[in-house]
PDB file of N, CA and C in Angstrom:
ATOM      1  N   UNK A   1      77.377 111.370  40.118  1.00  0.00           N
ATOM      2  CA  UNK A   1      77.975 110.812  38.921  1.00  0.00           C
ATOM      3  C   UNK A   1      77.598 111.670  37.705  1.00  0.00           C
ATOM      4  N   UNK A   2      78.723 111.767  37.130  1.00  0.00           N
ATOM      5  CA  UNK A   2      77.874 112.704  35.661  1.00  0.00           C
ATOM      6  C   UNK A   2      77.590 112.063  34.721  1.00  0.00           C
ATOM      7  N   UNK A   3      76.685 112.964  33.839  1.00  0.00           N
ATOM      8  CA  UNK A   3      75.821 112.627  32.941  1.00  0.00           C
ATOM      9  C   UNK A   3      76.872 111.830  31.593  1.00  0.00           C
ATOM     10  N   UNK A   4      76.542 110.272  31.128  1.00  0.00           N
ATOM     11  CA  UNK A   4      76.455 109.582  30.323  1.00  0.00           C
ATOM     12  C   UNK A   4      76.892 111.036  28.411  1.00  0.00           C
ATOM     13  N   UNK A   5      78.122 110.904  27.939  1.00  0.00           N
ATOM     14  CA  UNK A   5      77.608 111.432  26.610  1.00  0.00           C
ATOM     15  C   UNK A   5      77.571 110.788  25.372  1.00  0.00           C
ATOM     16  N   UNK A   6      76.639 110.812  24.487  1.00  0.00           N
ATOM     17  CA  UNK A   6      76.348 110.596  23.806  1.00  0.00           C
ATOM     18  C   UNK A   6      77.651 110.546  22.197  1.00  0.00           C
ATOM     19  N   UNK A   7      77.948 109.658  22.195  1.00  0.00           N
ATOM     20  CA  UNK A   7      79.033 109.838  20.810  1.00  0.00           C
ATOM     21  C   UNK A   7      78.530 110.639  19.565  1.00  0.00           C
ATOM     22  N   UNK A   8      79.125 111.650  18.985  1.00  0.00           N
ATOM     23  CA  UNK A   8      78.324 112.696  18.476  1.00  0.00           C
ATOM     24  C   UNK A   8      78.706 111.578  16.793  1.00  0.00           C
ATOM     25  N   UNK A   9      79.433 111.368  16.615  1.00  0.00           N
ATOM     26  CA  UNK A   9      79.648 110.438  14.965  1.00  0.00           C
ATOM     27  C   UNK A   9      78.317 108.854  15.040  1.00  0.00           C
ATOM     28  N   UNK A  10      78.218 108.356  15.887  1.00  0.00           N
ATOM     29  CA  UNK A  10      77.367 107.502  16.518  1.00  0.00           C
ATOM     30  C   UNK A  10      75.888 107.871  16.209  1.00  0.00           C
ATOM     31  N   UNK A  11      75.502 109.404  16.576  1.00  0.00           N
ATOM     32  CA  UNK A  11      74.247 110.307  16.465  1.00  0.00           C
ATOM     33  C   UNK A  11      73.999 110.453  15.434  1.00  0.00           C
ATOM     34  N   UNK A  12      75.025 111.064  14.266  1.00  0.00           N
ATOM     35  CA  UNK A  12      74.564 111.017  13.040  1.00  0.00           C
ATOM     36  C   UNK A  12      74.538 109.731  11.822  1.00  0.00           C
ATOM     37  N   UNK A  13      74.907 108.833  12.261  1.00  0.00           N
ATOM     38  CA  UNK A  13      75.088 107.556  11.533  1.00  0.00           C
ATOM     39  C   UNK A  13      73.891 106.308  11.760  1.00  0.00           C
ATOM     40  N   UNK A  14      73.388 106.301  13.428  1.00  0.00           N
ATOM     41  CA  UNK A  14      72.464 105.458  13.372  1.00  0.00           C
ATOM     42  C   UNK A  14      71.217 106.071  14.419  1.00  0.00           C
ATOM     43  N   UNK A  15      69.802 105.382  13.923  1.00  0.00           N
ATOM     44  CA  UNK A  15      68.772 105.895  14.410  1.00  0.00           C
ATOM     45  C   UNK A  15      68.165 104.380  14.741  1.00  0.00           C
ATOM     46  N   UNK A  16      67.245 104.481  16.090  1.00  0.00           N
ATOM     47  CA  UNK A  16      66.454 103.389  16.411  1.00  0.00           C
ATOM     48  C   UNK A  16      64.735 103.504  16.160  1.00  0.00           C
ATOM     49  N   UNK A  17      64.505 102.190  15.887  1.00  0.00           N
ATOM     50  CA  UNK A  17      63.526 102.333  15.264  1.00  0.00           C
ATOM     51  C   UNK A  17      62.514 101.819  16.762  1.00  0.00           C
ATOM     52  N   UNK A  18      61.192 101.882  16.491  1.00  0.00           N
ATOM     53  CA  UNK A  18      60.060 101.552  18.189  1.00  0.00           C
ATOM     54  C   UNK A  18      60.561 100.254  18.939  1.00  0.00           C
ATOM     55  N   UNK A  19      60.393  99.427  18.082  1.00  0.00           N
ATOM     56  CA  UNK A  19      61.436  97.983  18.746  1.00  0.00           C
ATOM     57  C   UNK A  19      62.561  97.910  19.444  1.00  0.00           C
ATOM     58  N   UNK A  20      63.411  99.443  19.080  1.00  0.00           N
ATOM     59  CA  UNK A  20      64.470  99.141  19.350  1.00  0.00           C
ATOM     60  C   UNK A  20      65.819  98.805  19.114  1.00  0.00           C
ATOM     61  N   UNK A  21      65.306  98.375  17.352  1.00  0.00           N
ATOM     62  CA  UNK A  21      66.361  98.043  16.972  1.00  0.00           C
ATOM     63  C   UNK A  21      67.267  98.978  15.991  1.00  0.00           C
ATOM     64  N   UNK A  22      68.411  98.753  15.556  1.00  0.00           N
ATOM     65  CA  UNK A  22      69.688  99.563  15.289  1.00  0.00           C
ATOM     66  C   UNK A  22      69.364  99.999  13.473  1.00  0.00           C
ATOM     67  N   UNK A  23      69.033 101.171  13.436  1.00  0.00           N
ATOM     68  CA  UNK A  23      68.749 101.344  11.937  1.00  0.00           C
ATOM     69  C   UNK A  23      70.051 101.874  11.277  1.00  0.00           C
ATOM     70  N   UNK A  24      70.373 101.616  10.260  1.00  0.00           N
ATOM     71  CA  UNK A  24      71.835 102.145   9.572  1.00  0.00           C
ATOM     72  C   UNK A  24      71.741 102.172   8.183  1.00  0.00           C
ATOM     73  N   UNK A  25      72.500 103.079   7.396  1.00  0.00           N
ATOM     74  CA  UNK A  25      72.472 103.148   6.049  1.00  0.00           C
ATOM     75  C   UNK A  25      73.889 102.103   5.607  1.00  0.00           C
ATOM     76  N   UNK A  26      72.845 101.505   4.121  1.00  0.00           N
ATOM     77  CA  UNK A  26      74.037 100.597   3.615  1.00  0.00           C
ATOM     78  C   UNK A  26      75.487 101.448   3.008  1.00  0.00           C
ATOM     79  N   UNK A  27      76.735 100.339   3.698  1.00  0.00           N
ATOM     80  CA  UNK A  27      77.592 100.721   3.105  1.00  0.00           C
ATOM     81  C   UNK A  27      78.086 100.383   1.450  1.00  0.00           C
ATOM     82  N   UNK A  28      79.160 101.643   0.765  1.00  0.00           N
ATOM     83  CA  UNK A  28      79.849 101.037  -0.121  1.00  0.00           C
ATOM     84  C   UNK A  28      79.098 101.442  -1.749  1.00  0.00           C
ATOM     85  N   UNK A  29      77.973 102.996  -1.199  1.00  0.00           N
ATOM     86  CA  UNK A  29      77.581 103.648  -2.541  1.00  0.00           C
ATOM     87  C   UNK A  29      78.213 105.070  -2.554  1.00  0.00           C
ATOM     88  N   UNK A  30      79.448 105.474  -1.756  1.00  0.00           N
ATOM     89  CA  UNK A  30      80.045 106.364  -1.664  1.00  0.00           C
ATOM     90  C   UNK A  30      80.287 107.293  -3.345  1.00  0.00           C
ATOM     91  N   UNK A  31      81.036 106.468  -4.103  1.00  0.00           N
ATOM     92  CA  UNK A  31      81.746 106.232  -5.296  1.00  0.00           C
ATOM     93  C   UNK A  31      81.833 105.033  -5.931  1.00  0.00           C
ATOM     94  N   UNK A  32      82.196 105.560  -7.288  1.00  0.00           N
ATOM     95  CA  UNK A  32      82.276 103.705  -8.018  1.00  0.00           C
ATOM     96  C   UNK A  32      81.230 102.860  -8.628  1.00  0.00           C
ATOM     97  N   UNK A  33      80.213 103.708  -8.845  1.00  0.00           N
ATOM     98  CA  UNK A  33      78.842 103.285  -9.176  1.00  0.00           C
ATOM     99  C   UNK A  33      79.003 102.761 -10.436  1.00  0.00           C
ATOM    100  N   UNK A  34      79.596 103.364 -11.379  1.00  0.00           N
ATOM    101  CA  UNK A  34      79.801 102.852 -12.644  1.00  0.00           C
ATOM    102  C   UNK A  34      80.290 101.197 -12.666  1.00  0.00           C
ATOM    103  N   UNK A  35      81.026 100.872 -11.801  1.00  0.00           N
ATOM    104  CA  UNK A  35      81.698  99.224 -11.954  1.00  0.00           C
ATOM    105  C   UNK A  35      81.016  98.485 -10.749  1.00  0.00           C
ATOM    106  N   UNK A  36      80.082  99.190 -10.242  1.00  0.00           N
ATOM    107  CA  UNK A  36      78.916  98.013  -9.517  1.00  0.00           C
ATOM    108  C   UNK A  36      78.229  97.325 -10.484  1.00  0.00           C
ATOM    109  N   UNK A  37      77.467  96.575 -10.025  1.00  0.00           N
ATOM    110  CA  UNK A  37      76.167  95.897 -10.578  1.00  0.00           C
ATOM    111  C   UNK A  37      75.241  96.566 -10.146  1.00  0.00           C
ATOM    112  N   UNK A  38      74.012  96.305 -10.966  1.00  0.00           N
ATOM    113  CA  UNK A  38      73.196  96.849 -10.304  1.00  0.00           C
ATOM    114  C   UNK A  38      71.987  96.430  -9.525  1.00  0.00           C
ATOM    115  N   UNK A  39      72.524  94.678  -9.665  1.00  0.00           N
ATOM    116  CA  UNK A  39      71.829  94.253  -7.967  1.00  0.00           C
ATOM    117  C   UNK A  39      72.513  94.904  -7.350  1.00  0.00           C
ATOM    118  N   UNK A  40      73.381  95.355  -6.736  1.00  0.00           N
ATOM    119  CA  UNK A  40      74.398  95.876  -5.902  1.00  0.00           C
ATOM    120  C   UNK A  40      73.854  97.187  -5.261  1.00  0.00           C
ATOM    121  N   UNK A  41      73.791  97.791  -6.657  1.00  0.00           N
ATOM    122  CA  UNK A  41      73.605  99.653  -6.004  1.00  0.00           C
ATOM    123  C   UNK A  41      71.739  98.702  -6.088  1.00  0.00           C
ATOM    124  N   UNK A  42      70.979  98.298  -6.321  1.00  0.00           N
ATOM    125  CA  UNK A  42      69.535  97.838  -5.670  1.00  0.00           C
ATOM    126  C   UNK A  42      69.583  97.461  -4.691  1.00  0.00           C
ATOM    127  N   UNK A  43      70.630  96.730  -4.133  1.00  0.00           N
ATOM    128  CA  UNK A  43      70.172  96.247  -2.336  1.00  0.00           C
ATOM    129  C   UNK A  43      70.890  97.156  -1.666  1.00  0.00           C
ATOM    130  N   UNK A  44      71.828  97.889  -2.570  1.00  0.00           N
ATOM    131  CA  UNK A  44      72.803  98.753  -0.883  1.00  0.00           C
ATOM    132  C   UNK A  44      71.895 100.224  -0.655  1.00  0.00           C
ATOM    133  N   UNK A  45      70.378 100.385  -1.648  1.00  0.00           N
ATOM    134  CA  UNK A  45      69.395 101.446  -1.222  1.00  0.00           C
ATOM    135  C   UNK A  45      68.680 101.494   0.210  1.00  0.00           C
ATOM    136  N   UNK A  46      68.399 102.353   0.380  1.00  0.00           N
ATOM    137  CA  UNK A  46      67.769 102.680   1.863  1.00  0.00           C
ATOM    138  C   UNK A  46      68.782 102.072   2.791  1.00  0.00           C
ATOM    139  N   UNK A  47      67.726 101.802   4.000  1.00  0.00           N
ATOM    140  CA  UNK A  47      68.516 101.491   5.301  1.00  0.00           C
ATOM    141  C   UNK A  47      68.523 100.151   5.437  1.00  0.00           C
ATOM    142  N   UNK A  48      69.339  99.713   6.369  1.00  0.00           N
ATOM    143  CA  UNK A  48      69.281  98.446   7.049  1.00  0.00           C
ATOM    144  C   UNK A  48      69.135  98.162   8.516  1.00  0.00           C
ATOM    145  N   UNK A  49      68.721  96.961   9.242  1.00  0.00           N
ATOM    146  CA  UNK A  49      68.705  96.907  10.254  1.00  0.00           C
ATOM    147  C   UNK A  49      70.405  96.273  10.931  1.00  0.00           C
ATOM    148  N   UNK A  50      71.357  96.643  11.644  1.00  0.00           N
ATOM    149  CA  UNK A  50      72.060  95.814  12.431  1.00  0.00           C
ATOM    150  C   UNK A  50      71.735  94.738  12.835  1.00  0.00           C
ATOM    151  N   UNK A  51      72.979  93.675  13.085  1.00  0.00           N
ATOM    152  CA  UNK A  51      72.777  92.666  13.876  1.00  0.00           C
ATOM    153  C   UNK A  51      73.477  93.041  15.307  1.00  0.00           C
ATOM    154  N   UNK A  52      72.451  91.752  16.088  1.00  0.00           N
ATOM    155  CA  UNK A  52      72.270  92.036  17.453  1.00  0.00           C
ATOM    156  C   UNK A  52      74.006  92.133  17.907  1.00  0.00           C
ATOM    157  N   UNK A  53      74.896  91.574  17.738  1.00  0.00           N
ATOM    158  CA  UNK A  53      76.195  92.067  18.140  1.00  0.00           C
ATOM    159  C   UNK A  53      77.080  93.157  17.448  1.00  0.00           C
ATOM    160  N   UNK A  54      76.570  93.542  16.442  1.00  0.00           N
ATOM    161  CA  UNK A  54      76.706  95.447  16.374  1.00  0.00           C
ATOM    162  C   UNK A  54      75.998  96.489  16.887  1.00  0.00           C
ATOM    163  N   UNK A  55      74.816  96.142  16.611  1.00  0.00           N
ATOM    164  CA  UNK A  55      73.777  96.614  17.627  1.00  0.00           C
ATOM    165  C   UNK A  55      74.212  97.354  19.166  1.00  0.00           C
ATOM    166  N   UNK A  56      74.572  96.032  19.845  1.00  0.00           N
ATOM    167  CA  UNK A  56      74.726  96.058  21.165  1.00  0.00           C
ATOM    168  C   UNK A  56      76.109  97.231  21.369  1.00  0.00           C
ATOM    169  N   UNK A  57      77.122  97.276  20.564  1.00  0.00           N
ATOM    170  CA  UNK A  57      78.004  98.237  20.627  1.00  0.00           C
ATOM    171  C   UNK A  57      77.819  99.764  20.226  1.00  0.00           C
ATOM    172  N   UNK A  58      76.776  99.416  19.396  1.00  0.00           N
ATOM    173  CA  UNK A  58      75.830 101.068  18.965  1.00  0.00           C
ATOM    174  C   UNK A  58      74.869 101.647  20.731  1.00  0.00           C
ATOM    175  N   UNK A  59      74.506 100.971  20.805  1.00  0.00           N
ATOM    176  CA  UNK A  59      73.825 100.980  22.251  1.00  0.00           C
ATOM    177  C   UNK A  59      74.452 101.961  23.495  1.00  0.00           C
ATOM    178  N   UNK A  60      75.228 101.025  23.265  1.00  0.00           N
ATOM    179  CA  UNK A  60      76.595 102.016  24.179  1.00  0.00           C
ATOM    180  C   UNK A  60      77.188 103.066  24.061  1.00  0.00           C
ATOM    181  N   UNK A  61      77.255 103.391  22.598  1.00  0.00           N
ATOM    182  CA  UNK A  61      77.791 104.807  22.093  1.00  0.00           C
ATOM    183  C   UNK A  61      76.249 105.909  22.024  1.00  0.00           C
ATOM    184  N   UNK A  62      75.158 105.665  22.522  1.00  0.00           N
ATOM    185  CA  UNK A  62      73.672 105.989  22.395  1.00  0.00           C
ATOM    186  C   UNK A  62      72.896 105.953  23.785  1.00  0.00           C
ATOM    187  N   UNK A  63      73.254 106.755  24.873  1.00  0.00           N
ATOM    188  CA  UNK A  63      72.397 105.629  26.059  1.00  0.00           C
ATOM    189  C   UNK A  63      71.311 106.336  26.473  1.00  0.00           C
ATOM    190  N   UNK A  64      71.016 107.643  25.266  1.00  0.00           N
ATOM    191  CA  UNK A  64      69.837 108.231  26.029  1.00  0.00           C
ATOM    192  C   UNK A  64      68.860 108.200  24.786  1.00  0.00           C
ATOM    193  N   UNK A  65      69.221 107.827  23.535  1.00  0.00           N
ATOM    194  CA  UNK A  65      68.396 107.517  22.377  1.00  0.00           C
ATOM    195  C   UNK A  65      67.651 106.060  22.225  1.00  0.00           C
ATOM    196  N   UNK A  66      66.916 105.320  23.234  1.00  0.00           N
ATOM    197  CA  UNK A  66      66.658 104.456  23.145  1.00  0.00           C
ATOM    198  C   UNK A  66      64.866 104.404  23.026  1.00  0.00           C
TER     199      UNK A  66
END
């Protein structure tokens, strides 16, 4: 059987953290900063964790980065 590949857009978008779980950057600071708030551009900083049913579809596009 051959080797499992890895989704290469998948690779650069999310990283797992020791647990396991699905690390991702917030969406929606592309552009447009000026007519956010700025609770807005404050919580959409750094990363976030996925939930377990996005997660599980990241998983799949990932099967040797675990």
């Amino acid at each position: 059987m051959p080797k499992m590949k890895t989704k290469s857009a998948a690779k650069k978008r999310f990283s797992f953290t020791a647990s396991g779980r699905v690390k991702a950057g917030v969406a929606g600071k592309r552009h447009g900063m000026i007519k956010r708030t700025t609770k807005f551009i404050r919580d959409a900083s750094g990363t976030m964790l996925l939930n377990d049913s996005d997660a599980k579809i990241v998983k799949k596009y990932m099967p040797y980065d675990r």
